[in-house]
Each structure stands twice: as structure tokens, then as C-alpha cells.
Protein backbone atom coordinates (compact mmCIF):
# COMPACT_ATOMS: atom_id res chain seq x y z
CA UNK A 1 -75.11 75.56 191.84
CA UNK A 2 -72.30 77.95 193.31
CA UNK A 3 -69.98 76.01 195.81
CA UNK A 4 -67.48 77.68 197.90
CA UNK A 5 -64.65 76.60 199.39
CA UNK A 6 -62.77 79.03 201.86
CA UNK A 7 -59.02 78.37 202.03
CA UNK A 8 -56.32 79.57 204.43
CA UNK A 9 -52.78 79.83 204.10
CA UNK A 10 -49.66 80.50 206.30
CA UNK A 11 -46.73 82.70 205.28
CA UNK A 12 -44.35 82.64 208.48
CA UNK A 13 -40.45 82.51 209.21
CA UNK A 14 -38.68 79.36 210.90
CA UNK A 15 -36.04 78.34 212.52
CA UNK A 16 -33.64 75.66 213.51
CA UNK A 17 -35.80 75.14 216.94
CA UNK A 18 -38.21 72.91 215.14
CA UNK A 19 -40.64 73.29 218.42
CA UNK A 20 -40.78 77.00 217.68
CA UNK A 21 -41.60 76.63 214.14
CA UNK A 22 -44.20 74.66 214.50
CA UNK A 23 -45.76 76.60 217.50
CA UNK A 24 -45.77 79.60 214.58
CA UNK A 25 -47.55 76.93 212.40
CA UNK A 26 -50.13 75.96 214.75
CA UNK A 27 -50.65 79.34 216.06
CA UNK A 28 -51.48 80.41 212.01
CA UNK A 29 -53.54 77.25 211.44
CA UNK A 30 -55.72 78.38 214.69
CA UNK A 31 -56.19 81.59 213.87
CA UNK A 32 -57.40 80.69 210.05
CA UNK A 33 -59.89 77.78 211.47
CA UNK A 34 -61.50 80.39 213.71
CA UNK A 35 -62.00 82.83 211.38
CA UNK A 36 -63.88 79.83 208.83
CA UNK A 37 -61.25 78.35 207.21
CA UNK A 38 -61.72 74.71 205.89
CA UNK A 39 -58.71 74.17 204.28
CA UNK A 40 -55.43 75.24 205.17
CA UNK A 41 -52.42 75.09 203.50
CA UNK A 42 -48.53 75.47 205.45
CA UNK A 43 -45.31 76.33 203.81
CA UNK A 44 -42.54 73.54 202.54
CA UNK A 45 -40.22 72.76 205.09
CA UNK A 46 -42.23 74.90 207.97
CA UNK A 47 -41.09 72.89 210.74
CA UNK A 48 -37.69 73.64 210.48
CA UNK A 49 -35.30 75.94 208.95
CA UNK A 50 -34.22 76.12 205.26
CA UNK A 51 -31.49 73.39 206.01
CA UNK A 52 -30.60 73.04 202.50
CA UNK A 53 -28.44 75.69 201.66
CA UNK A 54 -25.38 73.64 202.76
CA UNK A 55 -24.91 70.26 202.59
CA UNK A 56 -24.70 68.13 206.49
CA UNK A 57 -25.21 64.71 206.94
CA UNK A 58 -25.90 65.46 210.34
CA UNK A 59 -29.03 67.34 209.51
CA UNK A 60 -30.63 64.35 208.27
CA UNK A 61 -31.49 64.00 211.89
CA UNK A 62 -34.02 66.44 211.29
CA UNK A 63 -36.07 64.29 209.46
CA UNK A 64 -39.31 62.27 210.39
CA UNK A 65 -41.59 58.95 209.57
CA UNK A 66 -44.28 60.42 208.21
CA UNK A 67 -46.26 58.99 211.65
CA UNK A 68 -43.40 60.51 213.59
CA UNK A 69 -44.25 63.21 215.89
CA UNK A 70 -44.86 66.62 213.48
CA UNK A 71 -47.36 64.43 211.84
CA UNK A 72 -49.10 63.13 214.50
CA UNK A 73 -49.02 66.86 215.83
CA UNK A 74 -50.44 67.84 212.24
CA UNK A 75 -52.85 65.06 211.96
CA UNK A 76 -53.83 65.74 215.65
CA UNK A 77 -54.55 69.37 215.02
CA UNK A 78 -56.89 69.18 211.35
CA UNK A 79 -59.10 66.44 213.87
CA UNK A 80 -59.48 68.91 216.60
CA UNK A 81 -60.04 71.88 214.00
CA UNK A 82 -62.46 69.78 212.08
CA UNK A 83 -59.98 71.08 209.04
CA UNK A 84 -58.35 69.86 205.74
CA UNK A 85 -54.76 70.52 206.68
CA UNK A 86 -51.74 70.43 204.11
CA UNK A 87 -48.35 70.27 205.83
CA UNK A 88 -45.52 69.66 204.95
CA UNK A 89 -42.75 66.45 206.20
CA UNK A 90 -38.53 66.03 205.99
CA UNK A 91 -39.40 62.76 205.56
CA UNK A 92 -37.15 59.15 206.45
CA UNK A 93 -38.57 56.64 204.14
CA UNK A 94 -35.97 54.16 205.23
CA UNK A 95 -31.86 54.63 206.21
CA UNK A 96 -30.76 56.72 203.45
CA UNK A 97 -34.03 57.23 201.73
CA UNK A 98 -35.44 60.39 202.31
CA UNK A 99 -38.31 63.12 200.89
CA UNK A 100 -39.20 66.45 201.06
CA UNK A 101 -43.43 65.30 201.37
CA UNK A 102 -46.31 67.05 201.82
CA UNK A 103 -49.05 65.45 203.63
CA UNK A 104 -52.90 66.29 203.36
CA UNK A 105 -54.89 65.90 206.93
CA UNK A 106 -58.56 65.68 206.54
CA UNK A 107 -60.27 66.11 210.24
CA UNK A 108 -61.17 62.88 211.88
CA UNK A 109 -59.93 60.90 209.03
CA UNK A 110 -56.17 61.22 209.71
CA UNK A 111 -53.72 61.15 206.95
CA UNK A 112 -55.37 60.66 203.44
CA UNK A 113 -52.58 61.45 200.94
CA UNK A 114 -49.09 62.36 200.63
CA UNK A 115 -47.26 63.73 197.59
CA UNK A 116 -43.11 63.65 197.08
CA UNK A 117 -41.97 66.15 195.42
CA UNK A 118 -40.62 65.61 191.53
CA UNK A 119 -38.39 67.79 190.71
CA UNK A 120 -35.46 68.39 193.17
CA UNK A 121 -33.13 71.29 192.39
CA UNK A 122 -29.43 71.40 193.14
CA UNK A 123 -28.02 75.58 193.00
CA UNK A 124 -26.01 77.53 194.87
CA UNK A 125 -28.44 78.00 197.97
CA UNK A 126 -30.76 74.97 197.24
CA UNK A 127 -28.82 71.82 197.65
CA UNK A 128 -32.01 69.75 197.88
CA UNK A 129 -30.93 66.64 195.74
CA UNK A 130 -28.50 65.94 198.69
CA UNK A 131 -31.32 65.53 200.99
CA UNK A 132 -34.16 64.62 198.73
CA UNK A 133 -35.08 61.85 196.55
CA UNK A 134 -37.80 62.47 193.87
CA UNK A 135 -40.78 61.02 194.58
CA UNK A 136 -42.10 58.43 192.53
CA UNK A 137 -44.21 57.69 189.75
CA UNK A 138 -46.81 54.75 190.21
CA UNK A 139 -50.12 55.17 188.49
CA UNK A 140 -51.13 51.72 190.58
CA UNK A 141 -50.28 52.78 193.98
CA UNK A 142 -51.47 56.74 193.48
CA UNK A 143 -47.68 58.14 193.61
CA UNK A 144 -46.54 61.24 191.99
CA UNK A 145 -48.52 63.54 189.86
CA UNK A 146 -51.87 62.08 191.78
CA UNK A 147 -54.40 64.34 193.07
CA UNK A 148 -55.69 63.57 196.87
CA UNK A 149 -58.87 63.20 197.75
CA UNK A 150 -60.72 65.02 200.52
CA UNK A 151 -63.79 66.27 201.86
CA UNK A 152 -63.08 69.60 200.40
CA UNK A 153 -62.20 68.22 197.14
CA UNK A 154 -59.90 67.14 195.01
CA UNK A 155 -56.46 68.78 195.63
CA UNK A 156 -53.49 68.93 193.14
CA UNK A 157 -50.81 69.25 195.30
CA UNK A 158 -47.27 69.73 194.23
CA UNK A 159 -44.20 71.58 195.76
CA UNK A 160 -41.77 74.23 195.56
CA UNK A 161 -39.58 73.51 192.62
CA UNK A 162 -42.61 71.77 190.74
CA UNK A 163 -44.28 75.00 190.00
CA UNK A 164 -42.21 76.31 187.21
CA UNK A 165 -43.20 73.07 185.33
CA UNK A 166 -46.31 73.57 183.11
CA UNK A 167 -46.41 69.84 182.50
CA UNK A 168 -47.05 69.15 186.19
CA UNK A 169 -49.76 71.58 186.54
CA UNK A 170 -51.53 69.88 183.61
CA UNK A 171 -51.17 66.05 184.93
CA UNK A 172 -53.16 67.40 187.61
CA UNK A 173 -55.60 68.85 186.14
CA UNK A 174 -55.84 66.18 183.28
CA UNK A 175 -56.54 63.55 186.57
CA UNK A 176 -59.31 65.79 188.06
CA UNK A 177 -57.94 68.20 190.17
CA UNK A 178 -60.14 70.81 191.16
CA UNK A 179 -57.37 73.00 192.60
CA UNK A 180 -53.69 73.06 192.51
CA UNK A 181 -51.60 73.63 195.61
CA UNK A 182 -48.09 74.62 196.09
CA UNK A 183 -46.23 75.09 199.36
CA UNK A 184 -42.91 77.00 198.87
CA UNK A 185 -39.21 77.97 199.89
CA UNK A 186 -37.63 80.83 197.83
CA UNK A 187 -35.92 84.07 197.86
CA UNK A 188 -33.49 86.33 197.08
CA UNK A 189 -29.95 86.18 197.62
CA UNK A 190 -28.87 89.14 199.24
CA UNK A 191 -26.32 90.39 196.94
CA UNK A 192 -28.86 90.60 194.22
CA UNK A 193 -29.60 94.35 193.00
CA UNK A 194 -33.16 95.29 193.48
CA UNK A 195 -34.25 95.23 189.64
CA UNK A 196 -33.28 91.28 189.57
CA UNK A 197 -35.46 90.62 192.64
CA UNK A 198 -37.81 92.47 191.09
CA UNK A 199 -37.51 89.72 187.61
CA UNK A 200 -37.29 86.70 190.08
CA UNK A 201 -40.46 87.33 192.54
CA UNK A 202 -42.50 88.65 188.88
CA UNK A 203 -41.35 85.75 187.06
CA UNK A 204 -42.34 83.43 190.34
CA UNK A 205 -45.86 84.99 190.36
CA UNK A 206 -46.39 84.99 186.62
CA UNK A 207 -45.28 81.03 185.92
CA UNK A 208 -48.41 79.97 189.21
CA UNK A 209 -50.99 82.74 187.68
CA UNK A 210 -50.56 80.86 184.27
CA UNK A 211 -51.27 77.60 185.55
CA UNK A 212 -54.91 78.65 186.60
CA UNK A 213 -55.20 80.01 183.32
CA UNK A 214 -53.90 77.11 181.60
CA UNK A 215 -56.00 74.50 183.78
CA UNK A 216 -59.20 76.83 184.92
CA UNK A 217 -58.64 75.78 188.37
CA UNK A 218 -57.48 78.05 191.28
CA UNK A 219 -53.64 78.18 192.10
CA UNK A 220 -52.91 78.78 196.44
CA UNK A 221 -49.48 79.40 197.13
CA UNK A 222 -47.48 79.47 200.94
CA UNK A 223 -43.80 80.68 200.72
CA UNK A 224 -41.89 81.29 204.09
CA UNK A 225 -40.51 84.86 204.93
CA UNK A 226 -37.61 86.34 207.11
CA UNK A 227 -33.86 86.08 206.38
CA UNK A 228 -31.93 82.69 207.07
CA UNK A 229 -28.61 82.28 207.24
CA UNK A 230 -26.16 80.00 205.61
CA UNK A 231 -25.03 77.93 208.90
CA UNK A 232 -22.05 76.61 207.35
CA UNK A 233 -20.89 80.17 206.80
CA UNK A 234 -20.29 79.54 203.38
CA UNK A 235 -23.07 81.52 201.98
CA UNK A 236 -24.64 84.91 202.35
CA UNK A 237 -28.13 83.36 203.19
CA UNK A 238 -31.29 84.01 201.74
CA UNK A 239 -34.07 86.87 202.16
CA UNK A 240 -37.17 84.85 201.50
CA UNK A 241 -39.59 87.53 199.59
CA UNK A 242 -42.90 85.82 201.15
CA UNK A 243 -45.62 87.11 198.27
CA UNK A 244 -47.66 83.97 198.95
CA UNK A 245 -51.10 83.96 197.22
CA UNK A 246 -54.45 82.91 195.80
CA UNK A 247 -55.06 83.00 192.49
CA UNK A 248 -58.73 82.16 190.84
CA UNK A 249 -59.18 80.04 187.36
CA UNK A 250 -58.44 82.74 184.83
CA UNK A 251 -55.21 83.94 186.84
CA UNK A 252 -56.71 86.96 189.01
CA UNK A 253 -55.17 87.73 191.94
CA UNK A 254 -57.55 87.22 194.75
CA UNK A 255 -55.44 87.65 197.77
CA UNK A 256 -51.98 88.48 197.58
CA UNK A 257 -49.12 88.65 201.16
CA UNK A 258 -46.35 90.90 201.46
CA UNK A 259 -42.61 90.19 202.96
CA UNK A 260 -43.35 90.04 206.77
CA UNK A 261 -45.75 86.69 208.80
CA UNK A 262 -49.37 86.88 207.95
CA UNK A 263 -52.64 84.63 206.91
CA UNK A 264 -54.58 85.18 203.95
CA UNK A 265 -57.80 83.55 204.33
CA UNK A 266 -59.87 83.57 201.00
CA UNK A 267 -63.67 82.34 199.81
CA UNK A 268 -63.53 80.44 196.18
CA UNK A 269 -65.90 79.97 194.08
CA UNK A 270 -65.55 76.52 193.10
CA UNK A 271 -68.31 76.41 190.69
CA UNK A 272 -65.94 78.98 188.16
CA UNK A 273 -63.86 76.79 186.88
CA UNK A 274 -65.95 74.81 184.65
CA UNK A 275 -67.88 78.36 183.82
CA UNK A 276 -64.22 78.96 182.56
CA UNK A 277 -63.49 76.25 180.77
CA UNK A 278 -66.58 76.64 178.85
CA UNK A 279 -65.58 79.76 177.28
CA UNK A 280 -62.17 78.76 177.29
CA UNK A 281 -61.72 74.64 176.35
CA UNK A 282 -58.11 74.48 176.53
CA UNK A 283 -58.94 70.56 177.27
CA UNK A 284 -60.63 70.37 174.30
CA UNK A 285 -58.86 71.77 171.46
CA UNK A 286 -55.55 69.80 172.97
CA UNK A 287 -53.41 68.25 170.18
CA UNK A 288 -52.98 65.21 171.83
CA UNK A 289 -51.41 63.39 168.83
CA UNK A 290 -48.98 66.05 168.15
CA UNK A 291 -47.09 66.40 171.43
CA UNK A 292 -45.19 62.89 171.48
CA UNK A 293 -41.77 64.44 172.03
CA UNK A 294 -42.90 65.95 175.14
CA UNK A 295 -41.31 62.89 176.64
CA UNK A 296 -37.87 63.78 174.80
CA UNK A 297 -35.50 65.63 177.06
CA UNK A 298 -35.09 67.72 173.61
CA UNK A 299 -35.55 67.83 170.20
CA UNK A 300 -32.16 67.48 168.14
């Protein structure tokens, strides 16, 4: 039998004023639940600005409990919606100990999952491992590369930096995920000439799209747009290129945002990614045996 599933996502800018970003959040997740959606997913780091292009002990100020009050606002909202609702946390695990975490909101039922994010870059722009532990990874307690799940199904979620990483996507799939979410910061640097955006935003696109193919699930991506400055005035800031999207389990492009705010709200078929797989049993034919030295940092 065909199910459906009709998602929502949020592309939007943000800014310092963490009361005004998050009034653009709810405004987006309102508009979405109105017009059907059941799940919605929000961008990394949506509540505040991109803080991380500079590095300010002082800014770990911004950061929140995940009970503190941007996820009681969150959890508040997917209960009066009657929503699943991903957002996304600066989070204080304890003095010194802090996440970049999203957190999954299903409607009456409060908080039901959380996911850290793994991989934490450190370039020119993206200082995150300044700010941002890795999350860890607990097979017992459900941490890491653990889907959540919800009364819209199992979700895959994973963030930002974790989508170039093929091995990842798979993890999730390989536990059951029936769809793989990733909420995003990135963009250009403003100095870059027009054919290297061009690479950057293509190659961006290309890496997600391949992990629906890879997995036969469906790939939803949120990245923030609007130009943010470098507040340290080190830096020339960052244009970020928006392009947030829903792909469906053989890659296809089934909703696709520009560079300015918008919603894309978008139906799936959930029952397609086992037709997929069928034709296509990537889980099958796996070498299991053969790919030991995946666990290697490299072969030499």
C-alpha cells in the first residue's frame, strides 16, 4: 500500500537577535503546518547567527540546555501544530561541554530524540571544533549514528558537515532509517569567482542526491540564506547560497529553493523506497567481508 508522508522545510536568514530568528522560524513552521505539513524540518543553527566564523568565548553564552527556553519554545510549538518538528540546539551539556544538536519534536509527545553532530569541521569561516564537541557513539544508550523514532517514521538525522560522508548516510540506513535528514550552514565566501561557486553548491547537491541513491531512501535538506558577516572583522563573511531541497530514493529532485527565504513543502511517497531497492539491492550485493579497512584512517 502507497504511504505518504508530506514534509516541510525552512530556508531563512538569521541573526544575532536570537528572538528574531526564531520568530522567522516559527513564522515558516506555521505557514508549512497550515498548508498540511507533518513534518518539518529547520536549518542548523536557526536560532542564532552563524557564530562560528570567529572564535569568542563569550559567545558560548549563546548556548542552551536542551530544556532551556528555544526548546521548550520548539517542543511547545510541534504540540500545538500537532507536528513532527526537527530543530536545531547550541547546546550546554555541562561547563565546557557543548554541541551543535538537533532535536526531533513529535506533537504531544515532547522531545523524542536528539542527534550530536559527528563530524565537526575547523576552516577558515567554520571554526566549529572550538564550539562543538562531536557527539558520541553509544550503541546502548541510542547516541550517534541512531535513527529517531516518530510517528512519522523513522528519521536519519544527521547535520551539516555529516553529509559529505557516505559512511554516515549508510549507518542510517543499515539501522532502519526510512529517510535521511540534514539541516545545514554553508556558503560561499565572497571573494570566490562565480565558476567555483558554481563547483561548491554542484558538488554540495550531488554528494546528498547520491545518498538517496545509495540508500533508496529520500534525502530533505534546510540550508540558511542571506549574507553574514564576520563580527570579529577578520573575515569577509559568508553569502550562504540557500538551494535547500528534497530529493526522492533514486536521487530526483523533487523540490528544489533558490538563494532568497522560502518553504518547500513536498508529498513523498514512502512506499518507493523498497520498490527501489528491489530493482536496485545495493543492501544485498554488499561485500561485507571485504570492507574491514573502512575503519583505517588509510591504507599505507
Amino acid at each position: 500500500m502507497t504511504r505518504t508522508l508530506k514534509v516541510g522545510l525552512v530556508q531563512q536568514p538569521a541573526w544575532p537577535d536570537k528572538e528574531r530568528s526564531l520568530a522567522e522560524s516559527e513564522a515558516g513552521v506555521r505557514e508549512l503546518a497550515a498548508a498540511g505539513a507533518e513534518l518539518v524540518l529547520l536549518q542548523e543553527l536557526h536560532a542564532t547567527h552563524y557564530f562560528c566564523q570567529y572564535e569568542d568565548t563569550e559567545l558560548f553564552d549563546l548556548a542552551e540546555p536542551l530544556d532551556g527556553p528555544t526548546g521548550r519554545r520548539l517542543a511547545a510549538l510541534a504540540a500545538e501544530l500537532g507536528i513532527v518538528l526537527v530543530g536545531s540546539l547550541f547546546e550546554r551539556r555541562a561547563p565546557g561541554l557543548y554541541h551543535n544538536t538537533a532535536v526531533v519534536y513529535d506533537r504531544d509527545r515532547g522531545q523524542v530524540g536528539v542527534y550530536r553532530k559527528m563530524h565537526i569541521p575547523d576552516d577558515p569561516g567554520f571554526y566549529e571544533k572550538f564550539y562543538f564537541a562531536p557527539g558520541d557513539q553509544d550503541d546502548s544508550r541510542k547516541q550517534g549514528f541512531q535513527p529517531i523514532d516518530t510517528s512519522v517514521g523513522r528519521l536519519g538525522l544527521l547535520v551539516c558537515w555529516d553529509q559529505w560522508y557516505p559512511e554516515a548516510a549508510r549507518l542510517m540506513a543499515l539501522a532502519g532509517a526510512e529517510v535521511l535528514l540534514y539541516p545545514t550552514a554553508i556558503g560561499w565566501s565572497p571573494s570566490d569567482d562565480s565558476a567555483e561557486k558554481a563547483r561548491q553548491k554542484d558538488a554540495w547537491t550531488l554528494i546528498q542526491r547520491s545518498h538517496a541513491v545509495a540508500n533508496g531512501v529520500p534525502v530533505i535538506v534546510a540550508n540558511r540564506v542571506g549574507h553574514e558577516p564576520d563580527h570579529s572583522g577578520v573575515g569577509e563573511g559568508i553569502d550562504f547560497w540557500g538551494g535547500s531541497f528534497v530529493a526522492g530514493p533514486q536521487g530526483e529532485l523533487l523540490a528544489h529553493g533558490g538563494t532568497e527565504a522560502e518553504r518547500l513543502l513536498v508529498t513523498l511517497d514512502m512506499s518507493r523506497g523498497e520498490d527501489v531497492r528491489r530493482i536496485w539491492p545495493y543492501l544485498r550485493d554488499r561485500r561485507i567481508d571485504a570492507y574491514g579497512d573502512l575503519t583505517r584512517r588509510y591504507r599505507d
